[in-house]
PDB file of N, CA and C in Angstrom:
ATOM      1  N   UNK A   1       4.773   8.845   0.895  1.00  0.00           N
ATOM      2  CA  UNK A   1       3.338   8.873   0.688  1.00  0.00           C
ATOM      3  C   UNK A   1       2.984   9.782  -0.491  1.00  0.00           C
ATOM      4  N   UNK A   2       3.762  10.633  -0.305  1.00  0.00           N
ATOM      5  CA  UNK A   2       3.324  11.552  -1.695  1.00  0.00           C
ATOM      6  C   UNK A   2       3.843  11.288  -2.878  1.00  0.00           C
ATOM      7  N   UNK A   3       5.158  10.489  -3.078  1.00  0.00           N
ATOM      8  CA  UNK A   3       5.009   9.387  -4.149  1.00  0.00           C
ATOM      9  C   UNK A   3       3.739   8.520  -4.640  1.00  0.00           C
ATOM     10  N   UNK A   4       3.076   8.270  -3.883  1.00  0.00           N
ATOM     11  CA  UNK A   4       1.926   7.392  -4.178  1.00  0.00           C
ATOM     12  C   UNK A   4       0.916   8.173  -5.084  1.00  0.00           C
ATOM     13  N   UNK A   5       0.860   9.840  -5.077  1.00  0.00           N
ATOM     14  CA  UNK A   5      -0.296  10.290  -5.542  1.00  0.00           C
ATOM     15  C   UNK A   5       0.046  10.423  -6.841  1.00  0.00           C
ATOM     16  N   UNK A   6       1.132  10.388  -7.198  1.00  0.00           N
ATOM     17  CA  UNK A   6       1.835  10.360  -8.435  1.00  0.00           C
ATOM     18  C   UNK A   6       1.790   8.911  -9.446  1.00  0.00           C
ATOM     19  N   UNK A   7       1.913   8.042  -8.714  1.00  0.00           N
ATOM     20  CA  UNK A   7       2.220   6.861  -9.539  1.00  0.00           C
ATOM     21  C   UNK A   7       1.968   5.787  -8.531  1.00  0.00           C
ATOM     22  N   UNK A   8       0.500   5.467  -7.817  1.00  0.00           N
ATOM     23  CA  UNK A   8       0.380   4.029  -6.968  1.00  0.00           C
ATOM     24  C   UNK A   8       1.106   3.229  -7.519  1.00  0.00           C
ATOM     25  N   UNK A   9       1.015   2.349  -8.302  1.00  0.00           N
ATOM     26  CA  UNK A   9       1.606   1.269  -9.306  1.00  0.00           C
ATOM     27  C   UNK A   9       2.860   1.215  -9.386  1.00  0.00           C
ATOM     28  N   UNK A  10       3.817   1.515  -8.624  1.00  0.00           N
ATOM     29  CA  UNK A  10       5.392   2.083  -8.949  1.00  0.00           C
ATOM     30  C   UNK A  10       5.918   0.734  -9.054  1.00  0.00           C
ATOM     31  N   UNK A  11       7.556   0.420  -8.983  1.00  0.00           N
ATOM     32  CA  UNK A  11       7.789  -0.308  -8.889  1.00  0.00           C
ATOM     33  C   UNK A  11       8.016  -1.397  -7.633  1.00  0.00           C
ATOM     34  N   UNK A  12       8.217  -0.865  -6.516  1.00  0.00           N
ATOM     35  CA  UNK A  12       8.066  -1.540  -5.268  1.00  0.00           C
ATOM     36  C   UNK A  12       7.038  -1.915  -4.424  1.00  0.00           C
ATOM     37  N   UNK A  13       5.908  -1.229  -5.057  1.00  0.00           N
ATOM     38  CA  UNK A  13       4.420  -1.660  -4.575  1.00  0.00           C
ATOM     39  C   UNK A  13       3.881  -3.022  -4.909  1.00  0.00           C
ATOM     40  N   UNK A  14       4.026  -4.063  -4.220  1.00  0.00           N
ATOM     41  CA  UNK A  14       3.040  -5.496  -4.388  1.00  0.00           C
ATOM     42  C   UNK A  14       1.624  -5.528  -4.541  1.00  0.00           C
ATOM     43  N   UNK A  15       0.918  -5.962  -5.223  1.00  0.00           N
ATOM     44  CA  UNK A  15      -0.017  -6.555  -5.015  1.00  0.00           C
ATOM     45  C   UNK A  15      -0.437  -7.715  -3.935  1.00  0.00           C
ATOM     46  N   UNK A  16      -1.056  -7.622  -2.980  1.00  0.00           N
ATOM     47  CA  UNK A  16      -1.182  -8.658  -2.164  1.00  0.00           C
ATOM     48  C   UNK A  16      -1.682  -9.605  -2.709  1.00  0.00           C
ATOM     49  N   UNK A  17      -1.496 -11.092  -2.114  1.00  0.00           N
ATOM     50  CA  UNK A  17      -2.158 -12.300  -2.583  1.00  0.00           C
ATOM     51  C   UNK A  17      -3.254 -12.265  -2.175  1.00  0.00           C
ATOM     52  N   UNK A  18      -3.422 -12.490  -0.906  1.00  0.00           N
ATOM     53  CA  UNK A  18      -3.698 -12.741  -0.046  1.00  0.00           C
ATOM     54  C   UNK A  18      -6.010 -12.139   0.330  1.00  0.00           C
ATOM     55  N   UNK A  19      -5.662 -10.932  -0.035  1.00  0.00           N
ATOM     56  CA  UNK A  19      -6.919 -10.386   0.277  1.00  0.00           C
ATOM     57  C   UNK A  19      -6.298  -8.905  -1.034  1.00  0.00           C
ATOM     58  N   UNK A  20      -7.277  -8.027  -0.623  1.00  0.00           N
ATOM     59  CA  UNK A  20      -7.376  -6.811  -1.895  1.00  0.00           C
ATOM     60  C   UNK A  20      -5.915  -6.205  -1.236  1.00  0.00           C
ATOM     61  N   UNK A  21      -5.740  -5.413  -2.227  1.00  0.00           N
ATOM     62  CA  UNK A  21      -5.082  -4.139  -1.737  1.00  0.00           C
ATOM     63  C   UNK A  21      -3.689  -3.858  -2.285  1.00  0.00           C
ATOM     64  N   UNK A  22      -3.055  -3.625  -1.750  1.00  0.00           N
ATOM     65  CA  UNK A  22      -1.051  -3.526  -2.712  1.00  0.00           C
ATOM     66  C   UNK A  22      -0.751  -3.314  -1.004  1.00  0.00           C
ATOM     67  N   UNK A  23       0.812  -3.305  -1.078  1.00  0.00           N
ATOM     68  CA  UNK A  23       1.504  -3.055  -0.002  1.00  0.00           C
ATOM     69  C   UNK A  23       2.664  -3.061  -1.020  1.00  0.00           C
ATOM     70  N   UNK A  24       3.610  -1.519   0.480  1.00  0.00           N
ATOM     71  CA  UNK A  24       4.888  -0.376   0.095  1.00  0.00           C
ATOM     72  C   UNK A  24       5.579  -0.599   1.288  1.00  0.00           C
ATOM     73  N   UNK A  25       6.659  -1.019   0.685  1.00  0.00           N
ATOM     74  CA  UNK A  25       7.578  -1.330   1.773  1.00  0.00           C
ATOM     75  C   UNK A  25       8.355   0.037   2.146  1.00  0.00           C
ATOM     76  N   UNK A  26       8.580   0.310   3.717  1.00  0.00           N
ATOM     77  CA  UNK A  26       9.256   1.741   3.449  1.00  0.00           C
ATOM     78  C   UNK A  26      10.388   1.526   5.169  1.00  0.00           C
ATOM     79  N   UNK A  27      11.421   0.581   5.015  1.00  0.00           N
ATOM     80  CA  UNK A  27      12.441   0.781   6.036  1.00  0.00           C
ATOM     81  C   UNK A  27      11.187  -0.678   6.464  1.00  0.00           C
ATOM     82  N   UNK A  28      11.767  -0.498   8.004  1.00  0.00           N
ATOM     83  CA  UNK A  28      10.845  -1.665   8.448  1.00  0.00           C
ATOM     84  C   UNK A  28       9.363  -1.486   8.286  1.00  0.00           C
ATOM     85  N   UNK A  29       8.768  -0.657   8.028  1.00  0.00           N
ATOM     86  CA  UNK A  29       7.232  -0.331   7.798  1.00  0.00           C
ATOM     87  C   UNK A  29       6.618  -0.812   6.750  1.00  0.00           C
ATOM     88  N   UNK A  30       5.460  -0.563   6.747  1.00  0.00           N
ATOM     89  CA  UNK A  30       4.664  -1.525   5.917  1.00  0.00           C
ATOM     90  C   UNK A  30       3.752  -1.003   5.250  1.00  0.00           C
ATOM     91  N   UNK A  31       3.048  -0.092   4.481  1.00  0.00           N
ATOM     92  CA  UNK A  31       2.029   0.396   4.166  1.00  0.00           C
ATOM     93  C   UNK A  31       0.725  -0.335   3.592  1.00  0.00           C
ATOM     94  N   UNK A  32      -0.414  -0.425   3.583  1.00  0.00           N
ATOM     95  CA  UNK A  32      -1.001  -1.616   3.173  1.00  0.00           C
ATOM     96  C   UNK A  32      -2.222  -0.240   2.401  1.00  0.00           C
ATOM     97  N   UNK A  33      -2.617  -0.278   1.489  1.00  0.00           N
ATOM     98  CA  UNK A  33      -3.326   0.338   0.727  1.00  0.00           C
ATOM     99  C   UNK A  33      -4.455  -0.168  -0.861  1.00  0.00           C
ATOM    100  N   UNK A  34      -5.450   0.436  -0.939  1.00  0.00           N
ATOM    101  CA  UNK A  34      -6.196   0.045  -2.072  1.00  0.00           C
ATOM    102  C   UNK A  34      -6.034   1.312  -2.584  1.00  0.00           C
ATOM    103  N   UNK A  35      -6.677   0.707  -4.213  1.00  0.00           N
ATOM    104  CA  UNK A  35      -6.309   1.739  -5.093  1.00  0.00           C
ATOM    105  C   UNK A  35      -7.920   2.107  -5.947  1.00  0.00           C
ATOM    106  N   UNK A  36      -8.662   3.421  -5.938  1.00  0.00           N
ATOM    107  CA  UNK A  36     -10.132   2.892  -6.201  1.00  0.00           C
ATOM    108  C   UNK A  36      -9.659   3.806  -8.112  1.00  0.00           C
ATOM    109  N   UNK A  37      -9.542   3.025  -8.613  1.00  0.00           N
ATOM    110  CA  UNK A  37      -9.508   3.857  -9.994  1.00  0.00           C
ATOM    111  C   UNK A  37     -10.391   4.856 -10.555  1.00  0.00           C
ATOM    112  N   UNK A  38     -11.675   4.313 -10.122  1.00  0.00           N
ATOM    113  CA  UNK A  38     -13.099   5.332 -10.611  1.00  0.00           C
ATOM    114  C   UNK A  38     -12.584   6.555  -9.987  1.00  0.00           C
ATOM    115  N   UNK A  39     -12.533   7.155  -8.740  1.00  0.00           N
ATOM    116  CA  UNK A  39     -12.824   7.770  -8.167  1.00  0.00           C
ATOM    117  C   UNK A  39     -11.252   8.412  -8.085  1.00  0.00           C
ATOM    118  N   UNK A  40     -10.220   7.568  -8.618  1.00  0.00           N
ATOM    119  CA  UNK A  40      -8.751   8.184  -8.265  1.00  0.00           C
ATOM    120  C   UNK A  40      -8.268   8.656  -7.102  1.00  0.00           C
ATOM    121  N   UNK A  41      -9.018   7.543  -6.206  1.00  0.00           N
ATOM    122  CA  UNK A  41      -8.161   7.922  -4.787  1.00  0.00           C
ATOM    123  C   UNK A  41      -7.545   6.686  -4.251  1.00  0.00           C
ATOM    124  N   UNK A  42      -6.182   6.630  -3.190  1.00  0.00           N
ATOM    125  CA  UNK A  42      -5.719   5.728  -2.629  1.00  0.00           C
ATOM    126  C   UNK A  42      -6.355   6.012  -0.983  1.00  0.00           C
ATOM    127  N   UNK A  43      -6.999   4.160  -0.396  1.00  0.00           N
ATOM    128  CA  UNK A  43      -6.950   4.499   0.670  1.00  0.00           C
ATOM    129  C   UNK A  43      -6.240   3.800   1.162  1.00  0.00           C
ATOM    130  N   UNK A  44      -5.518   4.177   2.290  1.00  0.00           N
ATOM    131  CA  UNK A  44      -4.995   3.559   3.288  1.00  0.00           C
ATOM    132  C   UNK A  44      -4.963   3.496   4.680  1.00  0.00           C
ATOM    133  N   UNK A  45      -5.684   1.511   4.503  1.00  0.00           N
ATOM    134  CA  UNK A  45      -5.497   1.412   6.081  1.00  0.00           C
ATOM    135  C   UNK A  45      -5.038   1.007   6.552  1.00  0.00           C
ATOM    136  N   UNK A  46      -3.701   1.124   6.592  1.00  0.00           N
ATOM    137  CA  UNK A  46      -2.816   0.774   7.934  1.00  0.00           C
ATOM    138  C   UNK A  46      -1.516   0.699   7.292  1.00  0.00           C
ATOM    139  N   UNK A  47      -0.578   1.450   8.242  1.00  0.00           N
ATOM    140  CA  UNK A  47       0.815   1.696   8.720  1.00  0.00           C
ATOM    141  C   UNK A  47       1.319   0.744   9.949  1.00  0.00           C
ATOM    142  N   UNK A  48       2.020  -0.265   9.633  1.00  0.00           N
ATOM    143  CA  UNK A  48       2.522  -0.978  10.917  1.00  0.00           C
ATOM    144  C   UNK A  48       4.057  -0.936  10.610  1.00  0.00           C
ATOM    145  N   UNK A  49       4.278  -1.846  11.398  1.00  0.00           N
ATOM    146  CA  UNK A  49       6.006  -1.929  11.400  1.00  0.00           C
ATOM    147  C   UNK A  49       5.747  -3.520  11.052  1.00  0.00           C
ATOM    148  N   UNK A  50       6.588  -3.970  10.083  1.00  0.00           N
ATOM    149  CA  UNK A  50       6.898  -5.712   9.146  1.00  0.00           C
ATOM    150  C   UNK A  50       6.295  -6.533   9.925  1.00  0.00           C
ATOM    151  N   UNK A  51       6.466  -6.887  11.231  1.00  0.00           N
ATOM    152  CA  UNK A  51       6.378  -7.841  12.510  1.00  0.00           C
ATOM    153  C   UNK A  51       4.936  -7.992  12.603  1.00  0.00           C
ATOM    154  N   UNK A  52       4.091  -6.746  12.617  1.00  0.00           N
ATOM    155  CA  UNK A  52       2.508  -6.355  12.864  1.00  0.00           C
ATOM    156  C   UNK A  52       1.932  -6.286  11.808  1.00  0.00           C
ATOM    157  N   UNK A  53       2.157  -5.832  10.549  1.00  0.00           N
ATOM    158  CA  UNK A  53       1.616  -5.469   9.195  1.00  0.00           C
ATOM    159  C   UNK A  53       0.300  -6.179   9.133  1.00  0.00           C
ATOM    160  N   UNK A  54       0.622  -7.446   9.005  1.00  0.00           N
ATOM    161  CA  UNK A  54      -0.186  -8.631   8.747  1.00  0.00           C
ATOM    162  C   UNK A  54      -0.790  -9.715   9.919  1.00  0.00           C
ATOM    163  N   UNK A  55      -0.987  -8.781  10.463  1.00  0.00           N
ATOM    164  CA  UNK A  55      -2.270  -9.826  11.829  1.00  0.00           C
ATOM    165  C   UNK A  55      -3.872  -9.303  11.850  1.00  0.00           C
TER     166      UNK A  55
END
């Protein structure tokens, strides 16, 4: 996570298709996060495990 405050955009971070946001793959987990540039903050909502990520 504290990689992220450094460099959101890294190389293993996706952009989702799907709806807004990026997702960080980390072991089976999933991080799902937006990135607000104005304001230079990442939020993130939601931590699941691969199986749950996306329901």
């Amino acid at each position: 996570m504290n990689a992220l405050t450094d460099n959101p955009r890294r190389n293993n971070v996706e952009k989702l298709t799907a709806g807004q946001g990026y997702r960080l793959r980390v072991g089976d987990y999933r991080v799902l996060f937006d990135i607000d540039d104005r304001s230079k903050t990442i939020i993130v909502y939601r931590i699941r495990h691969r199986k749950e990520a996306y329901r």
